[in-house]
C-alpha atoms as a PDB file:
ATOM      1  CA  UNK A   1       2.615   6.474 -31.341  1.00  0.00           C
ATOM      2  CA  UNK A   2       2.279   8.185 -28.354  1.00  0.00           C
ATOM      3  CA  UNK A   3       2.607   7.235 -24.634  1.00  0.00           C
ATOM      4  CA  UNK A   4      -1.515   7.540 -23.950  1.00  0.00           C
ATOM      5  CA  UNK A   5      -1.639   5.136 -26.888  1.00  0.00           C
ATOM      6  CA  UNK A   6       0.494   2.565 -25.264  1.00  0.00           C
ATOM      7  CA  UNK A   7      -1.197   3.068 -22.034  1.00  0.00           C
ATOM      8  CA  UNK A   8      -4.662   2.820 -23.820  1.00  0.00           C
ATOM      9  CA  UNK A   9      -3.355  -0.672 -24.913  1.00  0.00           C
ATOM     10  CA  UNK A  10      -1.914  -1.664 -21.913  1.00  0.00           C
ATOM     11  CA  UNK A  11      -5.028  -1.589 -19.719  1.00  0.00           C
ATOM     12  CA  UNK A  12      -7.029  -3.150 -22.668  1.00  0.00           C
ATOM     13  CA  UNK A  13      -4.865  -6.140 -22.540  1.00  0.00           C
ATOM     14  CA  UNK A  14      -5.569  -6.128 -18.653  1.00  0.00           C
ATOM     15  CA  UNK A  15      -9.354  -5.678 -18.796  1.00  0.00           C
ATOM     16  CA  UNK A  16      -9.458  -9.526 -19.519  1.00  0.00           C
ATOM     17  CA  UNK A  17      -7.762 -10.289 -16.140  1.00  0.00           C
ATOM     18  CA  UNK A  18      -9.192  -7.284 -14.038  1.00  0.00           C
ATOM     19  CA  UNK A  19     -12.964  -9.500 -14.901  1.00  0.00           C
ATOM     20  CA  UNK A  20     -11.681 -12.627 -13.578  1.00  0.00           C
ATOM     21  CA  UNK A  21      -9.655 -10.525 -10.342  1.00  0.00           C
ATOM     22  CA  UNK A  22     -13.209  -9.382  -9.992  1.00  0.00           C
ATOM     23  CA  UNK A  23     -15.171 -12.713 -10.360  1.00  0.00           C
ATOM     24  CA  UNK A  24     -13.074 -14.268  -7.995  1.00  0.00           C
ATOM     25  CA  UNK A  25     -13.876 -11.324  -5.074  1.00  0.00           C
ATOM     26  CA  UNK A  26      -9.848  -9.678  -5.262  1.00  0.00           C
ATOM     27  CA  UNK A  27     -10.744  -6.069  -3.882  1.00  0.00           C
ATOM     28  CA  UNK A  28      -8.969  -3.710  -5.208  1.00  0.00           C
ATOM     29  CA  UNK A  29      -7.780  -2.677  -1.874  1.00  0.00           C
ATOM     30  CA  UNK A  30      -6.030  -6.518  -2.155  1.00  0.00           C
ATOM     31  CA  UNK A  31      -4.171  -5.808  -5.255  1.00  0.00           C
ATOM     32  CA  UNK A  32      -3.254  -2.789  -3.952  1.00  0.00           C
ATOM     33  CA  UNK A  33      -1.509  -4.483  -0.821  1.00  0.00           C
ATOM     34  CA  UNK A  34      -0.009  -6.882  -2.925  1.00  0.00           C
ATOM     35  CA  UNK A  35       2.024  -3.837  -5.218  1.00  0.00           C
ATOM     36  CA  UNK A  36       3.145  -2.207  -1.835  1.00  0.00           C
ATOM     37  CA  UNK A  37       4.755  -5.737  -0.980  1.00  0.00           C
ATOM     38  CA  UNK A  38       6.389  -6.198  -4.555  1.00  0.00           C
ATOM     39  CA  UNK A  39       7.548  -2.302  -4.188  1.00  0.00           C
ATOM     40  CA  UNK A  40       9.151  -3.209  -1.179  1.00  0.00           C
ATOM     41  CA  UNK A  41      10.789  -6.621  -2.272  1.00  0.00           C
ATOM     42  CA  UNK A  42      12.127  -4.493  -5.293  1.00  0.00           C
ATOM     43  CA  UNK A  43      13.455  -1.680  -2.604  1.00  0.00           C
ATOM     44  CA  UNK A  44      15.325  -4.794  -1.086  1.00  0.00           C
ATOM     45  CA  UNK A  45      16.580  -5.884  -4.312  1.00  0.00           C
ATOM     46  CA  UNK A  46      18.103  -2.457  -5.131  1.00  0.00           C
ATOM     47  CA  UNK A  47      19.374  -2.096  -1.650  1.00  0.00           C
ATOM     48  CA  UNK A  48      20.745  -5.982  -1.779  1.00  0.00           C
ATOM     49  CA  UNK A  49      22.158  -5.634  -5.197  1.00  0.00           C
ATOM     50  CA  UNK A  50      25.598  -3.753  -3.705  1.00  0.00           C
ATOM     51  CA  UNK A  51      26.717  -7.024  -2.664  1.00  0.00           C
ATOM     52  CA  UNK A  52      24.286  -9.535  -4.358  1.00  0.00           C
ATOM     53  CA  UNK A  53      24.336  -8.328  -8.079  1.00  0.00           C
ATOM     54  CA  UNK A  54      22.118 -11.015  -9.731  1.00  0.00           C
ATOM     55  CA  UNK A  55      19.327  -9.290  -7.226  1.00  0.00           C
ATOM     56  CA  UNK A  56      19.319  -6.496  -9.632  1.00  0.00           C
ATOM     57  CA  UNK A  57      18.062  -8.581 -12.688  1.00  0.00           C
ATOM     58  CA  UNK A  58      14.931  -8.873 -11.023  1.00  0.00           C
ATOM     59  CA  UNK A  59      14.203  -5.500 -10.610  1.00  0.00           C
ATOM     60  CA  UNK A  60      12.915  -4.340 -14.085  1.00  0.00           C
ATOM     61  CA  UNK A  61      10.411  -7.158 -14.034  1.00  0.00           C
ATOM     62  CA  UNK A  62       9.048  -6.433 -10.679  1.00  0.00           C
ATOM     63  CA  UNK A  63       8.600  -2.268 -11.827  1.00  0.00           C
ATOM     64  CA  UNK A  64       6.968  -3.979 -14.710  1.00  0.00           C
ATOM     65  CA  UNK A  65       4.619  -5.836 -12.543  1.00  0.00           C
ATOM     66  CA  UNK A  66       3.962  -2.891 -10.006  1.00  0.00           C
ATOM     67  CA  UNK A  67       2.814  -0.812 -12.988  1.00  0.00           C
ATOM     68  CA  UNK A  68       0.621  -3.737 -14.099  1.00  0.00           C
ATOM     69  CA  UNK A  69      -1.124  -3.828 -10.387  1.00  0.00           C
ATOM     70  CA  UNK A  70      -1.200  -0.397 -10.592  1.00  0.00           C
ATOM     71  CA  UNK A  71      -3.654  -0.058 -13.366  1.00  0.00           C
ATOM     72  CA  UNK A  72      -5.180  -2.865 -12.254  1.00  0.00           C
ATOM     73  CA  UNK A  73      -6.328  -1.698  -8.793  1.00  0.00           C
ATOM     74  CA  UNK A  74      -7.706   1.621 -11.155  1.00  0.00           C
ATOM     75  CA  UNK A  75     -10.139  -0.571 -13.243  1.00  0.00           C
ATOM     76  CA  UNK A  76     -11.133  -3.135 -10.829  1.00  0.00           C
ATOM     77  CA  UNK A  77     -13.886  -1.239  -8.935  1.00  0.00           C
ATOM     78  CA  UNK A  78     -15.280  -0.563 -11.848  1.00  0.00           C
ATOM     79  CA  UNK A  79     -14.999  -4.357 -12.901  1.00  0.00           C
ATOM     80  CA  UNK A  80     -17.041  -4.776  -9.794  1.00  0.00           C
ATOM     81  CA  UNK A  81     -19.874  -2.873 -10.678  1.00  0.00           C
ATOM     82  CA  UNK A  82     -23.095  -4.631 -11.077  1.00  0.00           C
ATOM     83  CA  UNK A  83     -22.221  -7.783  -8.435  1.00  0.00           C
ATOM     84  CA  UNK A  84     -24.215  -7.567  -5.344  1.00  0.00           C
ATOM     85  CA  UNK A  85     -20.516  -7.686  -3.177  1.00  0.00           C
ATOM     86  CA  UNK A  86     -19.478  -4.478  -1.509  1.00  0.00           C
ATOM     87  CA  UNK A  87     -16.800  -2.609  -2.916  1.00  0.00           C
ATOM     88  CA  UNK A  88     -13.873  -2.094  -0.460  1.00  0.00           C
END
C-alpha cells in the first residue's frame, strides 16, 4: 500500500461530508479560513508547549484536522457544481 492509496481513501471517506459542507452553502474559501485559524492555534500550541506541556498533546490532532480541511477545501468546488450558488 502506497501513500496515493491512502490518500485515495482518505478523500473518499470525506466526499460524504464535502456534499453536506456544500448543501449547507460552506465556500470553500470558508473552510479554507477556518484551517489558517487551526494552523495558527496549533503554532500557539507548539510555541506554548515550553512551559505548558499538556498543550503539545493537542497538536497531532489539530495537523490531523488541517490535513482533513485541506482536502476538503480541494473537493468542495467541485461538490458545488450543479447548484445555482456562486462559487467563491
Amino acid at each position: 500500500m502506497t501513500i496515493y492509496d491512502l490518500k485515495s481513501r482518505f478523500q473518499d471517506t470525506l466526499r460524504s461530508f464535502c456534499r453536506h459542507l456544500a448543501t449547507n452553502n460552506v465556500t470553500a474559501n470558508q473552510v479554507t479560513i477556518t484551517a489558517l485559524l487551526l494552523s495558527l492555534l496549533g503554532g500557539y500550541f507548539v510555541y506554548a508547549g515550553s512551559t505548558r506541556h499538556i498543550l503539545l498533546i493537542a497538536v497531532p490532532a489539530i495537523l490531523f484536522l488541517r490535513m482533513a480541511l485541506n482536502a476538503l477545501d480541494g473537493c468542495t468546488p467541485s461538490a458545488l457544481v450543479g447548484h445555482n450558488w456562486p462559487i467563491a
